[in-house]
Protein backbone atom coordinates (compact mmCIF):
# COMPACT_ATOMS: atom_id res chain seq x y z
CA UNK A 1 0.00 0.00 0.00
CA UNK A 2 2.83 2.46 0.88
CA UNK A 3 4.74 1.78 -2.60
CA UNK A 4 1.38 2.13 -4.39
CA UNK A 5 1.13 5.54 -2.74
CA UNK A 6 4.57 6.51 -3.01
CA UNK A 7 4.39 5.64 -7.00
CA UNK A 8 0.94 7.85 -7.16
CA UNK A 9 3.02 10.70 -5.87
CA UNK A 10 5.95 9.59 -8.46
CA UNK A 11 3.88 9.76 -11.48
CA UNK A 12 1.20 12.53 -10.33
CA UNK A 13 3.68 15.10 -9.72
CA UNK A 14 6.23 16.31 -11.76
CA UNK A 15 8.20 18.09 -8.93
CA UNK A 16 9.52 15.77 -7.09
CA UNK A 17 11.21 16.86 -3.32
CA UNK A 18 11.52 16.39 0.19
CA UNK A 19 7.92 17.64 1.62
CA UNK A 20 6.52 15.48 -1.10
CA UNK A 21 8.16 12.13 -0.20
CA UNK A 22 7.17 12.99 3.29
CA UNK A 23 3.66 13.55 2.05
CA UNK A 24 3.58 9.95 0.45
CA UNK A 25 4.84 8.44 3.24
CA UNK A 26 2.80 9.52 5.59
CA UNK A 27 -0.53 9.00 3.34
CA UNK A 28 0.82 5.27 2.81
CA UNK A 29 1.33 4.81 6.44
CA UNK A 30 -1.70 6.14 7.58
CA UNK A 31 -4.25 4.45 5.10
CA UNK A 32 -1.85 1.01 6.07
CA UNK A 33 -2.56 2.16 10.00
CA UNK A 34 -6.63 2.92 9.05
CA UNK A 35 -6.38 -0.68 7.66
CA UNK A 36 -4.73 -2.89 10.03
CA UNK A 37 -7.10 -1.00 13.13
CA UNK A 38 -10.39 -2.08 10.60
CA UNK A 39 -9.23 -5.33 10.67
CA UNK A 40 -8.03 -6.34 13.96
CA UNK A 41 -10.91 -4.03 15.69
CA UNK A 42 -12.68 -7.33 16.85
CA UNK A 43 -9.36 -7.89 19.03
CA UNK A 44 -8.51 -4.87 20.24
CA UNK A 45 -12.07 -3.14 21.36
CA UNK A 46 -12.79 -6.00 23.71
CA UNK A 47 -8.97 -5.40 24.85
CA UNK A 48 -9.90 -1.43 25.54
CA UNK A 49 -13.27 -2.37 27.50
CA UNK A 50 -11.09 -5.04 30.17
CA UNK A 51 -10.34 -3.60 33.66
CA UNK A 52 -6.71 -3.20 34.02
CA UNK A 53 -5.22 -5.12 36.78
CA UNK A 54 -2.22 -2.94 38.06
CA UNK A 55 -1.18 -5.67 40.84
CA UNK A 56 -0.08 -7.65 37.82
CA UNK A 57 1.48 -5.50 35.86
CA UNK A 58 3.64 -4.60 39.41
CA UNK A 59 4.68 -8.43 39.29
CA UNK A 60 5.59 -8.28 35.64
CA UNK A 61 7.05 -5.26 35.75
CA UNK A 62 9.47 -6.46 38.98
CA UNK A 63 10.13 -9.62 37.31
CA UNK A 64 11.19 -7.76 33.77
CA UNK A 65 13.06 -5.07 34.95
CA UNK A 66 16.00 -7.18 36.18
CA UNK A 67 16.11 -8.37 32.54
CA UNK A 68 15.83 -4.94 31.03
CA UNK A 69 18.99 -3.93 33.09
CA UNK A 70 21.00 -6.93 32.65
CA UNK A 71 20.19 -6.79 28.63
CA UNK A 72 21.59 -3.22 28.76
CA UNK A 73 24.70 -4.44 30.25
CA UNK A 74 25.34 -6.73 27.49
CA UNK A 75 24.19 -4.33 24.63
CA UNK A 76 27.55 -3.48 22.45
């Protein structure tokens, strides 16, 4: 979808510069982004209507963060 965009914009336009490949890119993005919520929205509404549970995410979170640190120690 973003290269069909992006080669709209190529052959529409005869000046070609910066703003314009920006413009492209973000019109390919967004339609992509308008796309993917359209199809996944029978996963992710019931996901926004759940109560959050923020004693689990306190476990997960104490149980990550150890990892998080020690991953940044090894990062090169």
């Amino acid at each position: 979808m973003i290269l069909m965009v992006i080669g709209y914009f190529s052959l529409a336009y005869r000046l070609h510069d910066f703003i314009q490949l920006m413009l492209a890119n973000t019109v390919g993005y967004c339609s992509v982004l308008l796309i993917l919520l359209w199809s996944t929205r029978h996963d992710w509404l019931p996901a926004i209507k759940e109560r959050f549970d923020y004693g689990k995410l306190l476990g997960m979170l104490k149980f990550g963060f150890p990892l998080i640190l020690g991953s940044l120690a090894f990062w090169e």
